[in-house]
C-alpha atoms as a PDB file:
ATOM      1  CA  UNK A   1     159.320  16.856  30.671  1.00  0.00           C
ATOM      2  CA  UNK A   2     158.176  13.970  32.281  1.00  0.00           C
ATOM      3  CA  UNK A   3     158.870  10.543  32.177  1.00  0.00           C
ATOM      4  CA  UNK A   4     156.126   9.204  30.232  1.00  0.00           C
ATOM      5  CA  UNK A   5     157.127  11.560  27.587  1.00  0.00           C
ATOM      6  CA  UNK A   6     160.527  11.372  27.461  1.00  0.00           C
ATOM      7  CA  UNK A   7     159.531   7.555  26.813  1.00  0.00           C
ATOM      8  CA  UNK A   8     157.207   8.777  23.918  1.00  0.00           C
ATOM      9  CA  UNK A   9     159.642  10.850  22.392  1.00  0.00           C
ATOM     10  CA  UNK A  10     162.142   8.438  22.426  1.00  0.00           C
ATOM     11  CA  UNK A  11     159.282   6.322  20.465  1.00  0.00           C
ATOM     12  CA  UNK A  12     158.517   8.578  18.118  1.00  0.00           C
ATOM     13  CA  UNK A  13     162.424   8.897  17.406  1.00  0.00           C
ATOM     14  CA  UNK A  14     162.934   5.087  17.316  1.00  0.00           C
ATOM     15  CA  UNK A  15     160.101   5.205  14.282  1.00  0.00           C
ATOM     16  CA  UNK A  16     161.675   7.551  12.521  1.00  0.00           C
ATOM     17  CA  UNK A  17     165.019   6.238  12.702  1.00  0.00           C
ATOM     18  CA  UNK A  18     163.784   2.678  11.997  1.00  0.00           C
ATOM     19  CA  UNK A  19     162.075   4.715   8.734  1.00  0.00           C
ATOM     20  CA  UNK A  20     165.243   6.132   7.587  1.00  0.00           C
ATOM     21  CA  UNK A  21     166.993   2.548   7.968  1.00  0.00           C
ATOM     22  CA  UNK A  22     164.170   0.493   5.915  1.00  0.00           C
ATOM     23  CA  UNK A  23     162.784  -1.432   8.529  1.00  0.00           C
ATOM     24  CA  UNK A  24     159.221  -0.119   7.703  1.00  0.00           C
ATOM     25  CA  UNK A  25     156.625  -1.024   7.071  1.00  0.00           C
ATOM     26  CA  UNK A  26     156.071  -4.117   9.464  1.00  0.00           C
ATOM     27  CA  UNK A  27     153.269  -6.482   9.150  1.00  0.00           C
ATOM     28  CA  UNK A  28     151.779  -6.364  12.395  1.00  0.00           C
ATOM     29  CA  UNK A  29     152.035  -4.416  16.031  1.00  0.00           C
ATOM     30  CA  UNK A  30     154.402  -7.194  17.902  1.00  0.00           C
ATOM     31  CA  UNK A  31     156.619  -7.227  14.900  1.00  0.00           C
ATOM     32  CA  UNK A  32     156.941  -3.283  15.663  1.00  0.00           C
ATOM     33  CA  UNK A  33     157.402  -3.523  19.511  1.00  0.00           C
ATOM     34  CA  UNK A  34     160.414  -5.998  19.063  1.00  0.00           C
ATOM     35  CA  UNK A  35     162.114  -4.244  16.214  1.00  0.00           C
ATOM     36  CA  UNK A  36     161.714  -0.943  18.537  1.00  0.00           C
ATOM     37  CA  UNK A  37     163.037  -2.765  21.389  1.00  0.00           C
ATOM     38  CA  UNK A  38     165.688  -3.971  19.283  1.00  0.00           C
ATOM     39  CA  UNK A  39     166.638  -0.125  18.174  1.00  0.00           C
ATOM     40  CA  UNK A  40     166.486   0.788  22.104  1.00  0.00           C
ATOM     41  CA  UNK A  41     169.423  -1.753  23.499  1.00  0.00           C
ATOM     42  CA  UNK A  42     171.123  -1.235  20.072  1.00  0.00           C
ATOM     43  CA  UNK A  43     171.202   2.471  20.400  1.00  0.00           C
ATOM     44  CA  UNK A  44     171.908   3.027  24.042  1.00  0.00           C
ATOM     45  CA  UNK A  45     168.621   5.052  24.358  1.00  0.00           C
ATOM     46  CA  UNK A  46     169.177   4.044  28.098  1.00  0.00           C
ATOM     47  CA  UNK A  47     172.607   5.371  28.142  1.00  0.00           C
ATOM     48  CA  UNK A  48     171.361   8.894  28.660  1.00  0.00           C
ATOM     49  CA  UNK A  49     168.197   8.620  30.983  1.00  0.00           C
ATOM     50  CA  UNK A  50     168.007   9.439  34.499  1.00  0.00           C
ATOM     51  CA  UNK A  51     166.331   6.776  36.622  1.00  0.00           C
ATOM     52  CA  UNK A  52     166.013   3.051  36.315  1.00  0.00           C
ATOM     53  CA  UNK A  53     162.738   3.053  34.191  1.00  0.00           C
ATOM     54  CA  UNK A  54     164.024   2.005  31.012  1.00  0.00           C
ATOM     55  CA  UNK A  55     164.829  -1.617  32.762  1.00  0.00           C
ATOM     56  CA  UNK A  56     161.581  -2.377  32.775  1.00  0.00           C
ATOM     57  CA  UNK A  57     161.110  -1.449  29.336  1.00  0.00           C
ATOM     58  CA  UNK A  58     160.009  -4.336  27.243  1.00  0.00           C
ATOM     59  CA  UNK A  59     158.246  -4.955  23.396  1.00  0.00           C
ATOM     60  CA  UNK A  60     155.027  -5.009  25.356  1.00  0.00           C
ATOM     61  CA  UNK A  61     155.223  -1.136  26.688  1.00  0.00           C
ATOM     62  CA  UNK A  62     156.116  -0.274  22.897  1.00  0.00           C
ATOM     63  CA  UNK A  63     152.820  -2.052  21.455  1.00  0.00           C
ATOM     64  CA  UNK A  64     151.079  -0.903  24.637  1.00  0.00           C
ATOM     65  CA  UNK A  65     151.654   3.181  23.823  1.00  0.00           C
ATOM     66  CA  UNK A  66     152.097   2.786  20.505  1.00  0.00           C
ATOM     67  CA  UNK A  67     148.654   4.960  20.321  1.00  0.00           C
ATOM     68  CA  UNK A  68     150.593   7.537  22.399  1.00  0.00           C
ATOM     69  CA  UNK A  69     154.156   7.734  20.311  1.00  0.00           C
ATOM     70  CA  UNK A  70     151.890   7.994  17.015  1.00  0.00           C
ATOM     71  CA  UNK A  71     150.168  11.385  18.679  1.00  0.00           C
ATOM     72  CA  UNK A  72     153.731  12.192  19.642  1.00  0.00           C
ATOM     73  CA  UNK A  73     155.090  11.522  15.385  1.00  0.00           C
ATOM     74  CA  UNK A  74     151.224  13.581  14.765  1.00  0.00           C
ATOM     75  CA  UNK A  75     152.725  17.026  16.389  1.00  0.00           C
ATOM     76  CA  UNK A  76     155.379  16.602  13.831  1.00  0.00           C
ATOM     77  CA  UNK A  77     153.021  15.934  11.386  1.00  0.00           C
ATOM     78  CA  UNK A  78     154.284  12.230  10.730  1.00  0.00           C
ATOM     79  CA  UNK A  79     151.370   9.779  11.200  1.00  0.00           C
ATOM     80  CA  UNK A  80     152.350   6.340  11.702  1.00  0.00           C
ATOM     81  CA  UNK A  81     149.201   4.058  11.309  1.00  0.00           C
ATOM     82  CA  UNK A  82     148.622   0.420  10.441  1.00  0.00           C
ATOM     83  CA  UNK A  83     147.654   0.989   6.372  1.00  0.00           C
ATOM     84  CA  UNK A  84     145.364  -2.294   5.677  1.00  0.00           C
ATOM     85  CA  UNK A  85     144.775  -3.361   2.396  1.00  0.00           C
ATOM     86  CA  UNK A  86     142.214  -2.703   0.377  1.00  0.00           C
ATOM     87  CA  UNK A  87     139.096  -4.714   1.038  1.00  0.00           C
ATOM     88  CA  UNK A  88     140.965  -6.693   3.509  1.00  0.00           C
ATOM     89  CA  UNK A  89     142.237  -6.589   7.284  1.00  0.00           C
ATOM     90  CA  UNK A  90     145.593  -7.218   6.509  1.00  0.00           C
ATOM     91  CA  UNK A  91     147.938  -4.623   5.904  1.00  0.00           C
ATOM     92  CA  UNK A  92     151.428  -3.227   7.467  1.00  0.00           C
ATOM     93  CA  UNK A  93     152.113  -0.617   9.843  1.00  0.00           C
ATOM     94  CA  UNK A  94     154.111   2.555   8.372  1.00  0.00           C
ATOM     95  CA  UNK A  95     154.323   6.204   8.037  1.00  0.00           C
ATOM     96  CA  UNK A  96     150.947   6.838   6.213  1.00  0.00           C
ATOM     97  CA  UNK A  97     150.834   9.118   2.960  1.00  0.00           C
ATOM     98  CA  UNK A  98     148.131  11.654   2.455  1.00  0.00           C
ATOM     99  CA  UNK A  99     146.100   8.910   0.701  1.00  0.00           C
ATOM    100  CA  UNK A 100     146.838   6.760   2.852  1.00  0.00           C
ATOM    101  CA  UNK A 101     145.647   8.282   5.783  1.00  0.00           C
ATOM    102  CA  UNK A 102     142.745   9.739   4.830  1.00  0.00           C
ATOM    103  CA  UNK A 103     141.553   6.096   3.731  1.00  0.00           C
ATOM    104  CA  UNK A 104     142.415   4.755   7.319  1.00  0.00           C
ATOM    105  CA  UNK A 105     140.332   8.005   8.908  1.00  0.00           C
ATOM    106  CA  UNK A 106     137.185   7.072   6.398  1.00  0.00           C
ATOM    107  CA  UNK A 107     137.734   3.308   7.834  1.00  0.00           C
ATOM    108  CA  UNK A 108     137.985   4.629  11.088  1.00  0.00           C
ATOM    109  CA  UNK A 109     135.038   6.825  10.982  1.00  0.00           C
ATOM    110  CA  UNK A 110     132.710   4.328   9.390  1.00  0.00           C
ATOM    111  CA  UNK A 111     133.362   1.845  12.262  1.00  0.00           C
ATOM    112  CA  UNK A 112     132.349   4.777  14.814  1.00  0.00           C
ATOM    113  CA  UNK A 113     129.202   5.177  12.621  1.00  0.00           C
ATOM    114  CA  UNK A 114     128.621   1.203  13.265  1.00  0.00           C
ATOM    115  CA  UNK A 115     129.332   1.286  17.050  1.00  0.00           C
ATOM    116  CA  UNK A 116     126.916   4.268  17.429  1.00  0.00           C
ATOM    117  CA  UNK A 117     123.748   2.468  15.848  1.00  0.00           C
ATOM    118  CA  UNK A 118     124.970  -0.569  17.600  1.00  0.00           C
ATOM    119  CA  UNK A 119     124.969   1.227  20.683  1.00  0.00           C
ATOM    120  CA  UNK A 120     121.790   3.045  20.091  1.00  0.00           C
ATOM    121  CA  UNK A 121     119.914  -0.404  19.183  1.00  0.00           C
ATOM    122  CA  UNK A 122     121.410  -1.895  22.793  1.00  0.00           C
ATOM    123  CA  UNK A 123     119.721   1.274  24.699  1.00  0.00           C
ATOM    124  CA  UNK A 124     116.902   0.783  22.805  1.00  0.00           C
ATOM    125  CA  UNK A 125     116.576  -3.017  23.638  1.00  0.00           C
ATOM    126  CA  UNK A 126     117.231  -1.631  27.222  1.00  0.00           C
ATOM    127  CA  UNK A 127     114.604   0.879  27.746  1.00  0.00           C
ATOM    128  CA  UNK A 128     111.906  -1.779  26.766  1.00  0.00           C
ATOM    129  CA  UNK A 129     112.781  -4.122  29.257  1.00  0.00           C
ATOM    130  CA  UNK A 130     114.092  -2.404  32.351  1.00  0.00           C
ATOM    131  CA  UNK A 131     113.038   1.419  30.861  1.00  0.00           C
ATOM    132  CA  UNK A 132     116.790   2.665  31.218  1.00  0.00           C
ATOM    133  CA  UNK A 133     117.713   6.196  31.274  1.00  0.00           C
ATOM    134  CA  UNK A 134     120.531   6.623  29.378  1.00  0.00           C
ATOM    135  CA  UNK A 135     120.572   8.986  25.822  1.00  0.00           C
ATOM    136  CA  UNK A 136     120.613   7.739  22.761  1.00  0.00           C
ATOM    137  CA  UNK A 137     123.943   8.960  20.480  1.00  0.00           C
ATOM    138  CA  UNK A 138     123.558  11.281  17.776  1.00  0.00           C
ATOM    139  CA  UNK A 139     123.245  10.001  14.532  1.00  0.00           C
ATOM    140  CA  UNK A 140     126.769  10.563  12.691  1.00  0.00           C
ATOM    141  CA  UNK A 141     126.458  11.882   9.337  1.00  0.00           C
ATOM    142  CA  UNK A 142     127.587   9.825   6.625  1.00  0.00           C
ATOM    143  CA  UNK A 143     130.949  11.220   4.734  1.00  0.00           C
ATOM    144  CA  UNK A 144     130.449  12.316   1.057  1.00  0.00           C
ATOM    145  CA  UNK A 145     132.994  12.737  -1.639  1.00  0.00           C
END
């Protein structure tokens, strides 16, 4: 195993143990990197690891890869998202139910389906003015019920 995932894992386990001790959900990604930091010193993660990586381990690297340690929770089918409210942006980052996450992969794939005819209308604009050569994106079909 390599270094980067031995860091992962040792995410993904962090989560899961700050789970089991109530300390989820959190409201927002920096609140997350310092509690996992936090869990790290307090439970001598470091103790066991060969090289001197974990010194420059800091809340920063956690919010950095917290994309990473979330694929690492998905291969134990755990998905740890950031659940927003309903109609809003706010919301708290947790270990997503069912419901849960299939509402932040609608989210998720509606904002592709924005960024595509964004992008499409920008190589558009493009090929009038300096006739560009670059393919338009597929349209992405809209998700039904």
């Amino acid at each position: 195993m390599s270094t980067k995932e031995e860091r992962y894992k040792i995410g993904a386990d962090i989560l899961q143990l700050m789970a089991a001790n109530d300390d989820l959900p959190l409201p927002n990604i920096e609140r997350v990197g310092k509690v996992m930091m936090e869990y790290f010193r307090s439970e001598s993660y470091a103790d066991g690891l060969t090289g001197h990586w974990h010194k420059k381990l800091t809340k920063d690297y956690w919010v950095r890869h917290i994309a990473e340690i979330s694929a690492e929770l998905r291969k134990q089918h755990l998905y740890f998202v950031f659940v927003r409210d309903m109609g809003k942006v706010t919301g708290v980052w947790k270990f997503a139910t069912k419901q849960e996450y299939e509402q932040t992969l609608r989210r998720d794939y509606a904002d592709i389906g924005t960024r595509h005819e964004t992008y499409n209308d920008k190589v558009n604009d493009g090929k009038e003015k300096w006739k560009l050569e670059l393919p338009n994106l597929a349209k992405v079909p809209l998700l039904t019920n």
